[in-house]
Protein backbone atom coordinates (compact mmCIF):
# COMPACT_ATOMS: atom_id res chain seq x y z
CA UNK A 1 -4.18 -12.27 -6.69
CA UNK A 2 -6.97 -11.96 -4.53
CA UNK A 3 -10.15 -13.93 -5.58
CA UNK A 4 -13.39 -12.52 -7.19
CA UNK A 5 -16.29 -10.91 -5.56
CA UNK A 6 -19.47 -12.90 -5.99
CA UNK A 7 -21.85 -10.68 -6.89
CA UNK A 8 -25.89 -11.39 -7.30
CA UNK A 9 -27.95 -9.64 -10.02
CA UNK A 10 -31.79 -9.60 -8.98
CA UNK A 11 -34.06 -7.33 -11.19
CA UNK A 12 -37.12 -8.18 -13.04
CA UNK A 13 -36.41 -7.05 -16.37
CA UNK A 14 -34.64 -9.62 -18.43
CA UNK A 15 -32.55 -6.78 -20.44
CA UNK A 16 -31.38 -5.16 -16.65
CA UNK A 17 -30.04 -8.85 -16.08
CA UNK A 18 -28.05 -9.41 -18.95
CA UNK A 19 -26.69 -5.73 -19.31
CA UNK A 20 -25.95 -5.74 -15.19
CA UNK A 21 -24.22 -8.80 -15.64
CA UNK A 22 -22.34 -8.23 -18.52
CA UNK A 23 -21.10 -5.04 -17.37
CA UNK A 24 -19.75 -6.78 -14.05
CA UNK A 25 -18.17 -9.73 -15.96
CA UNK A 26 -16.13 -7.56 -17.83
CA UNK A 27 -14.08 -6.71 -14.05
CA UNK A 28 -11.92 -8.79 -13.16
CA UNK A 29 -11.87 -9.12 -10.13
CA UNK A 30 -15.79 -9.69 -10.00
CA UNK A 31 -17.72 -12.73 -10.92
CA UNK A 32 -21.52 -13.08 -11.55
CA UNK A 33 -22.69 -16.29 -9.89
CA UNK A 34 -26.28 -15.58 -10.67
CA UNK A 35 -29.27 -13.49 -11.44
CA UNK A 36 -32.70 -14.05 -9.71
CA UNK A 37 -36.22 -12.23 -11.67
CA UNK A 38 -37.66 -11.70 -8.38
CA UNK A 39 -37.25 -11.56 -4.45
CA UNK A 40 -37.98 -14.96 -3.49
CA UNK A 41 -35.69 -16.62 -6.42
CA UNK A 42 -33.48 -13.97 -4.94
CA UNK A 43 -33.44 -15.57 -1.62
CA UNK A 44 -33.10 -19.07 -2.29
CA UNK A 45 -30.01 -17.91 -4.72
CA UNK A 46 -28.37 -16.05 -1.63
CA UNK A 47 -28.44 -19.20 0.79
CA UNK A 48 -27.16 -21.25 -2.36
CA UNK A 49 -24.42 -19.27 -3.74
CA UNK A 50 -23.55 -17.10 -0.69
CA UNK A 51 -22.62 -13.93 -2.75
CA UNK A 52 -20.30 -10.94 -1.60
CA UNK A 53 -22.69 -8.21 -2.78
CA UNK A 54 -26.08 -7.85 -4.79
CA UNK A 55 -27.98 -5.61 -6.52
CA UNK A 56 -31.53 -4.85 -6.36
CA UNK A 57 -33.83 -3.34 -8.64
CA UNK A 58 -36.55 -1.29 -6.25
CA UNK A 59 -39.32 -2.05 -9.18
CA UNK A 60 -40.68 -5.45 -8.55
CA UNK A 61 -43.67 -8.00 -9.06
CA UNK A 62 -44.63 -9.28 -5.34
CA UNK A 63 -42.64 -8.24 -3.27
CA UNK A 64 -40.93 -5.12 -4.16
CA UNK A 65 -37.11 -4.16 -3.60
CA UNK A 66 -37.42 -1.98 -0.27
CA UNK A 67 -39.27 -4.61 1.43
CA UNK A 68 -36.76 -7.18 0.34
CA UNK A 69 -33.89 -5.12 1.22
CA UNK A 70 -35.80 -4.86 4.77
CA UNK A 71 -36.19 -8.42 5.45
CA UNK A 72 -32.67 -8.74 4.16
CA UNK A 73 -30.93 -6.48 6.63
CA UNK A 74 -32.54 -7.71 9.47
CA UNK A 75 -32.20 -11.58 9.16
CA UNK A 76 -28.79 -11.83 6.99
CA UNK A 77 -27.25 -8.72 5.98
CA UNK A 78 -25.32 -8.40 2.82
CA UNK A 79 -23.83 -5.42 0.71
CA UNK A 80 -26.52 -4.12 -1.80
CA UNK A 81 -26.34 -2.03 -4.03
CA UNK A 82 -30.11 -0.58 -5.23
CA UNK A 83 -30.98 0.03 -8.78
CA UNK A 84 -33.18 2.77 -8.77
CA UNK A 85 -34.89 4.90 -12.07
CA UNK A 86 -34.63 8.38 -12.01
CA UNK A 87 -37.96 9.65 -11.22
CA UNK A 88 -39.53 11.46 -7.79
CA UNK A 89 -40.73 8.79 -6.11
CA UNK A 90 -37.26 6.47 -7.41
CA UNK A 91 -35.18 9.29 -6.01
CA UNK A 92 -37.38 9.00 -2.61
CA UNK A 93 -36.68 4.83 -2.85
CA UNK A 94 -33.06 5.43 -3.45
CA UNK A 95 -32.56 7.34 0.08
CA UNK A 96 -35.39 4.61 1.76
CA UNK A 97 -32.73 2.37 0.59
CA UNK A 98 -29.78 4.13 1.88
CA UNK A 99 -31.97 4.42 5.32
CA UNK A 100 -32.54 0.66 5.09
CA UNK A 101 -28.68 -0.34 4.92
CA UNK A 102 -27.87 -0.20 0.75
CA UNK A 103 -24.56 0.61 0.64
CA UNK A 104 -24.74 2.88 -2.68
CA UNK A 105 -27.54 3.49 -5.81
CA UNK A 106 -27.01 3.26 -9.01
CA UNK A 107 -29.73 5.21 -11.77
CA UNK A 108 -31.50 3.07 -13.76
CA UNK A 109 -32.61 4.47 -17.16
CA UNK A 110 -36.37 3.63 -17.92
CA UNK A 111 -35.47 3.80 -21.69
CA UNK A 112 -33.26 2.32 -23.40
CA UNK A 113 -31.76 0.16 -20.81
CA UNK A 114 -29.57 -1.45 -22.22
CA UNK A 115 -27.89 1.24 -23.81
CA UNK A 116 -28.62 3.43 -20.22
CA UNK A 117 -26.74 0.90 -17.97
CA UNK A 118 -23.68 0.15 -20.84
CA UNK A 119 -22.83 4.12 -20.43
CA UNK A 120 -23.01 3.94 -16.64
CA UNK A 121 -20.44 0.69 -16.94
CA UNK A 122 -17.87 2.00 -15.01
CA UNK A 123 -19.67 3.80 -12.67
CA UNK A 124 -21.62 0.25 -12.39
CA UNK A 125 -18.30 -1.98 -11.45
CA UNK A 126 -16.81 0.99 -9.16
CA UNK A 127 -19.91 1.11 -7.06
CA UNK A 128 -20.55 -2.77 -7.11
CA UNK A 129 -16.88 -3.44 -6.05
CA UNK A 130 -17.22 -0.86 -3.11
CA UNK A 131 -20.30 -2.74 -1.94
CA UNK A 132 -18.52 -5.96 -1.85
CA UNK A 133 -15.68 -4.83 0.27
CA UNK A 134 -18.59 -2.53 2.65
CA UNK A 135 -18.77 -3.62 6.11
CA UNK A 136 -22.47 -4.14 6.89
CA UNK A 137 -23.96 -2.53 9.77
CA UNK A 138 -25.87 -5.46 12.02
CA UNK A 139 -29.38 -4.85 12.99
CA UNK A 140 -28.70 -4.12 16.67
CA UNK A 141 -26.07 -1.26 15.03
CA UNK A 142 -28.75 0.10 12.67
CA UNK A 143 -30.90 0.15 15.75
CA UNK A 144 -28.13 2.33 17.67
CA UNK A 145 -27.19 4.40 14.57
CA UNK A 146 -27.56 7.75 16.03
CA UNK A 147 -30.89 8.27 14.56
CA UNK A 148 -32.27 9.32 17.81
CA UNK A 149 -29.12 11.68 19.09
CA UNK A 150 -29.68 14.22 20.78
CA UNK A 151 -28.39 17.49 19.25
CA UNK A 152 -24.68 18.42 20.69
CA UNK A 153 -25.16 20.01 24.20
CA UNK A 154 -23.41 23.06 25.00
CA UNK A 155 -24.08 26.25 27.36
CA UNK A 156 -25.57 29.39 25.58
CA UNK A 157 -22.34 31.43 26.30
CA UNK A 158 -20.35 29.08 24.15
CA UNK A 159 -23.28 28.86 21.82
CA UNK A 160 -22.85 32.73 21.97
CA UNK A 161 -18.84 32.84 21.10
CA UNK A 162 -19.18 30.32 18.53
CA UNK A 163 -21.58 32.27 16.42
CA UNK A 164 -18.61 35.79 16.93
CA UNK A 165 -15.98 33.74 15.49
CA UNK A 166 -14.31 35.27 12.10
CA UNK A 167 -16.02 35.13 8.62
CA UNK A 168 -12.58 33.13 7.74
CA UNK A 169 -14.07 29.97 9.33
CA UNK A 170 -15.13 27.08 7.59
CA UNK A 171 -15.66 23.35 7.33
CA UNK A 172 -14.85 20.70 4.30
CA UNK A 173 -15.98 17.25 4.69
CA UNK A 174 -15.73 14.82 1.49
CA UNK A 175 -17.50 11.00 1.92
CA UNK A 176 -17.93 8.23 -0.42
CA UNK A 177 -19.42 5.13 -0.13
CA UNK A 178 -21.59 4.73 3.43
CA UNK A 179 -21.55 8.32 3.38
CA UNK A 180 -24.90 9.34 3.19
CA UNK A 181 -25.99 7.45 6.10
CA UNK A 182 -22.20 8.89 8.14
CA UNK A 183 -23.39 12.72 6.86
CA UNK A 184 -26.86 12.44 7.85
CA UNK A 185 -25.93 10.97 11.39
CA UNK A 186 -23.28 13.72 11.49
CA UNK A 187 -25.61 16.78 10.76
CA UNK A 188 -28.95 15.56 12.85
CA UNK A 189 -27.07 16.47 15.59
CA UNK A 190 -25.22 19.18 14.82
CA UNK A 191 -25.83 23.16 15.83
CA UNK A 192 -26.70 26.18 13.42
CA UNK A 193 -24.32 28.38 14.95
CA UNK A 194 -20.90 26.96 13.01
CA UNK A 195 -19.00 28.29 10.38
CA UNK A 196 -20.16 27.47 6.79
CA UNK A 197 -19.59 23.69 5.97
CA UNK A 198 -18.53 22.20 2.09
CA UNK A 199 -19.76 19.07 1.10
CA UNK A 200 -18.21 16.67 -1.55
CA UNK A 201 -20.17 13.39 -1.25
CA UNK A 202 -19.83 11.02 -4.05
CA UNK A 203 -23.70 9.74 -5.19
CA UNK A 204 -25.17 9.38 -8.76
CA UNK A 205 -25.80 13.23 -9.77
CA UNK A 206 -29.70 12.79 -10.61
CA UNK A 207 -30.30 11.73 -6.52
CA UNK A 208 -28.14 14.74 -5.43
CA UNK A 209 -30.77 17.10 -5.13
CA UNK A 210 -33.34 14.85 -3.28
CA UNK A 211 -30.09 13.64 -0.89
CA UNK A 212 -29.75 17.31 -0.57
CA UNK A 213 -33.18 17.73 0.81
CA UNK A 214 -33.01 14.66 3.28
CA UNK A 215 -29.94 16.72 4.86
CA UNK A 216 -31.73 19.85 5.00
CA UNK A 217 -34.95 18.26 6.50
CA UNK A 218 -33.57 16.55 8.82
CA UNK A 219 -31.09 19.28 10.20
CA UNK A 220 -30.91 22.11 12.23
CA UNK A 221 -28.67 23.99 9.61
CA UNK A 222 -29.84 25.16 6.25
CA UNK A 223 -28.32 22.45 3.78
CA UNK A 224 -29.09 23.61 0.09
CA UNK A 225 -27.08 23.30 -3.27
CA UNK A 226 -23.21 24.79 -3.63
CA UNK A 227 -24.12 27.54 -6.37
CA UNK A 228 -21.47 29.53 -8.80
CA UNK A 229 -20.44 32.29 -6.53
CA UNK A 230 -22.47 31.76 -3.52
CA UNK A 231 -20.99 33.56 -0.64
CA UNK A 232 -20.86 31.25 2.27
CA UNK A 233 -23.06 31.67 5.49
CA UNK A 234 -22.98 30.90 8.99
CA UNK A 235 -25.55 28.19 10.09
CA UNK A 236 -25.44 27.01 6.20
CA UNK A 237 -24.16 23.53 4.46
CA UNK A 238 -23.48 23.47 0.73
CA UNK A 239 -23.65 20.11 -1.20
CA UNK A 240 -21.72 19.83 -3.99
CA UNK A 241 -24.04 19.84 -7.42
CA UNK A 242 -23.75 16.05 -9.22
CA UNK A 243 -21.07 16.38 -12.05
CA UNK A 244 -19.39 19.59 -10.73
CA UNK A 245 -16.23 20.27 -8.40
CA UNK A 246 -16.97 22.75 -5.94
CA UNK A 247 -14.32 24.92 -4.94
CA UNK A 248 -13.65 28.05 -2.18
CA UNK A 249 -12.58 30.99 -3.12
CA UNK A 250 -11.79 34.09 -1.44
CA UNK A 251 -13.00 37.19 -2.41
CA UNK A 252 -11.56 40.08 -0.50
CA UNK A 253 -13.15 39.44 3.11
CA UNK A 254 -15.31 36.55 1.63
CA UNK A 255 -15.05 33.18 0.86
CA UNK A 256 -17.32 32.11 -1.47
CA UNK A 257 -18.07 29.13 -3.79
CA UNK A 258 -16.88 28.14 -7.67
CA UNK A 259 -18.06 25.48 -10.07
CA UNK A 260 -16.24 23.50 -12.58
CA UNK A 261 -16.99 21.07 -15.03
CA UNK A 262 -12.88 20.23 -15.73
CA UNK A 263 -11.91 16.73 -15.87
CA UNK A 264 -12.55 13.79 -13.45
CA UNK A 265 -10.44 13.80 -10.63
CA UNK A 266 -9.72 10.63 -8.63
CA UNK A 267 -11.88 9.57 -10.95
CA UNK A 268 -14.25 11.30 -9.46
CA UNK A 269 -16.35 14.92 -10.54
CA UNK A 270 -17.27 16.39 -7.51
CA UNK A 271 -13.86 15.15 -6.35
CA UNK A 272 -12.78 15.73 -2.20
CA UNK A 273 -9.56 16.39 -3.28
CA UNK A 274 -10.51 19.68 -5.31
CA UNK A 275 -12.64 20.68 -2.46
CA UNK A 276 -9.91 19.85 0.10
CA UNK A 277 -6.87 21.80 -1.66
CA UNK A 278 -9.57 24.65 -2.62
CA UNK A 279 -10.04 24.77 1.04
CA UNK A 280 -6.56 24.84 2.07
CA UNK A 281 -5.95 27.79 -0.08
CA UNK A 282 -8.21 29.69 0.82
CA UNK A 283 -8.79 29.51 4.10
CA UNK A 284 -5.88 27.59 5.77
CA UNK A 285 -5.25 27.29 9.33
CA UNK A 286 -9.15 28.63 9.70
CA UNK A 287 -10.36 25.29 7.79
CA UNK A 288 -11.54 22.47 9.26
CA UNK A 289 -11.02 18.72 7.26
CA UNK A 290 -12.79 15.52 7.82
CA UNK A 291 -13.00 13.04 5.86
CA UNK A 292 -15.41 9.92 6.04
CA UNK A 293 -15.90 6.30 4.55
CA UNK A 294 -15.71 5.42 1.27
CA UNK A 295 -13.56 3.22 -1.74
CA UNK A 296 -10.58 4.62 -2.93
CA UNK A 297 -8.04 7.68 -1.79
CA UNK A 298 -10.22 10.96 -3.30
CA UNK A 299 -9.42 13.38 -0.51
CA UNK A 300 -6.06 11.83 1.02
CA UNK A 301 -4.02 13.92 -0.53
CA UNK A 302 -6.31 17.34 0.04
CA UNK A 303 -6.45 16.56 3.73
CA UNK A 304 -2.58 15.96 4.25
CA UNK A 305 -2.34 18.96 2.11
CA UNK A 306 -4.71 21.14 4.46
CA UNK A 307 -3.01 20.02 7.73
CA UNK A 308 -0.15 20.93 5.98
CA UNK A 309 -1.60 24.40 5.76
CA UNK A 310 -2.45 24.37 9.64
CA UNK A 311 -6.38 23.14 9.27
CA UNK A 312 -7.22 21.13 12.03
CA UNK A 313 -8.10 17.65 9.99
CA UNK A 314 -10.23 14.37 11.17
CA UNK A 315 -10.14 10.98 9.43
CA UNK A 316 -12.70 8.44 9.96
CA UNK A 317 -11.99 5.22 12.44
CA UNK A 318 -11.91 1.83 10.79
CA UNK A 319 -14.36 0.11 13.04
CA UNK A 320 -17.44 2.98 12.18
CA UNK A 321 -16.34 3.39 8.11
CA UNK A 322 -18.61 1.21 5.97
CA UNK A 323 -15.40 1.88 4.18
CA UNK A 324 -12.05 2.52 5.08
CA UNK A 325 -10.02 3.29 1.72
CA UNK A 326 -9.85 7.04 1.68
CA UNK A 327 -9.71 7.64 5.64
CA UNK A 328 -7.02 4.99 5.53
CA UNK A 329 -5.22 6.65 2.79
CA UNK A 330 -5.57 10.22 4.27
CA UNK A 331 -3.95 8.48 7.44
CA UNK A 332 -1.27 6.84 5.54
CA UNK A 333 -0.57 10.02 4.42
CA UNK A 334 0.07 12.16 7.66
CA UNK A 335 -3.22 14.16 6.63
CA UNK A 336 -4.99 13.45 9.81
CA UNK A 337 -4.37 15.24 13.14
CA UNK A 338 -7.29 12.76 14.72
CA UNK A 339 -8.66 9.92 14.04
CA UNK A 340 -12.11 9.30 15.48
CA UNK A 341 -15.15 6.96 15.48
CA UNK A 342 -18.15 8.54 13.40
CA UNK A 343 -20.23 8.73 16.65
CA UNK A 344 -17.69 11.42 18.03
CA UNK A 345 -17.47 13.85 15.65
CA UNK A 346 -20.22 16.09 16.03
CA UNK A 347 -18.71 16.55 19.46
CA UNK A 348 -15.31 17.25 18.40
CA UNK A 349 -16.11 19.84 15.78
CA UNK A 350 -18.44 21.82 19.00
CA UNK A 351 -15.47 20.74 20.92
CA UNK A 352 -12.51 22.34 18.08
CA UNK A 353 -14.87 25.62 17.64
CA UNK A 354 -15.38 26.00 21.57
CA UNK A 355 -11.68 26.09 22.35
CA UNK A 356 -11.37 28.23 18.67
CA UNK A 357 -13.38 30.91 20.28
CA UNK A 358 -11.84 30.97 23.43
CA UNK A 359 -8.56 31.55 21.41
């Protein structure tokens, strides 16, 4: 049996403490070594009991969880995962986070904690077990991360052939942990003129929206919601709502978009694997499948199931996925046609729909 994570509880509130580290003691194969009320406690405990993941609360006296988590990162990185209430301005520190290196987020009720955090339990030990296997970026690699890309280059008559290519087109890409910082380095630099593209990312559903609006923002495609029988668009991403699979559909010419509330999948609800065989239906050898970083094998068996369909499919490298259980098991499963580092696939989905239109 392999031995326990370490994990680190630092949050002011005396009642986040002892519910966070209950909740994590109950796992076994993760062990609480220590709590800390504040940053600087925090610290000391971190070169004393060299833990294999934290988590911060964002709410702090002094100094406050983002600047903590920025100091962190750039002297002795470590997985974190942020605690983070559900309000505007938490949902706004729970991407900062995510921008600063956190590997995941985690909601943290403002009443009722206690009682808040003991109904999130699982959700808790899933996304503080992820963390503790996460390979942290360095600061030199956060410095390189892509941030500053440069759109994908390509002449105006492919630009122009891209944008005639059939209705039947479209793109599914599911991501789980490290994936918001993978699908925001992915869609910076990509152009408005592809096919639709599906989104299945799993984050806690009350930051969906706001993670929703980072993507747009910061995108030259129009990134908005997945809504109950939304016909897909050229140029336009659709996020997966929190709590809901989203699945393709075809209706007559169209291929547009379904909710469901039906059981977990994967564990999981959105789950990559209801997107991916959704996709595969649908739209077959016109889909495109990539899946990114993230715990677990939610979308392995979609993707093999796509290529088996004749989708062209992409699986995340090792060495670029914070990380690598579902690429790996997607891989392990014949469900990849390529497997790439994250820093080449914006190219390779210009490159796929270039040769697609010359077809």
């Amino acid at each position: 049996m392999s031995r326990k994570r370490k994990v680190l509880i630092i949050d002011d509130s005396a009642v986040a403490r002892q519910a966070l580290s209950s909740i994590c003691s109950q796992s076994e194969d993760l062990e609480v070594v220590g709590t800390a009320p504040d940053a600087m406690i925090g610290l000391r405990k971190i070169e004393l009991l060299k833990p294999d993941v934290i988590t911060l609360d964002v709410e702090m006296p002094g100094m406050d969880g983002l600047t903590f988590l920025e100091k962190l990162m750039k002297s002795d990185p470590l997985p974190v995962v942020m605690v983070s209430a559900y309000t505007e301005s938490g949902s706004s520190a729970a991407l900062r986070a995510l921008d600063l290196g956190a590997i995941d987020v985690v909601e943290k009720p403002r009443m009722e904690v206690r009682d808040g955090l003991n109904r999130l339990a699982e959700l808790i030990v899933d996304k503080v077990r992820a963390a503790s296997y996460a390979r942290v970026a360095t600061p030199a690699e956060r410095f390189f991360d892509g941030s500053s890309a440069e759109p994908v280059q390509f002449s105006p008559a492919e630009r122009e052939r891209i944008g005639s290519l059939p209705n039947q087109h479209v793109i599914a890409i599911g991501a789980s942990t490290g994936g918001p910082q993978a699908l925001s380095s992915i869609f910076r630099v990509l152009p408005r003129e592809l096919p639709p593209i599906l989104v299945v990312q799993h984050i806690t559903p009350s930051f969906t929206e706001s993670f929703c609006n980072s993507l747009d923002h910061d995108s030259q495609l129009t990134v908005q919601l997945g809504a109950e029988g939304a016909y897909l668009r050229r140029g336009h991403a659709y996020l997966a709502p929190g709590d809901q699979h989203m699945l393709l559909r075809r209706t007559g010419d169209d291929l547009t978009l379904t909710l469901s509330g039906h059981d977990r999948v994967n564990r999981h609800r959105p789950s990559v694997d209801e997107l991916f065989k959704s996709v595969a239906e649908s739209a077959g050898s016109f889909a495109t499948g990539i899946l990114l970083t993230g715990m677990g094998v939610d979308g392995a068996e979609g993707l093999a199931l796509m290529r088996g369909k004749g989708a062209w499919t992409l699986a995340q490298d090792e060495n670029s996925s914070v990380v690598f259980g579902m690429p790996r098991a997607a891989i392990e499963q014949n469900g990849a046609d390529q497997v790439i580092s994250l820093a080449e696939i914006p190219n390779a989905i210009v490159e796929h729909f270039i040769v697609e239109s010359n077809n």
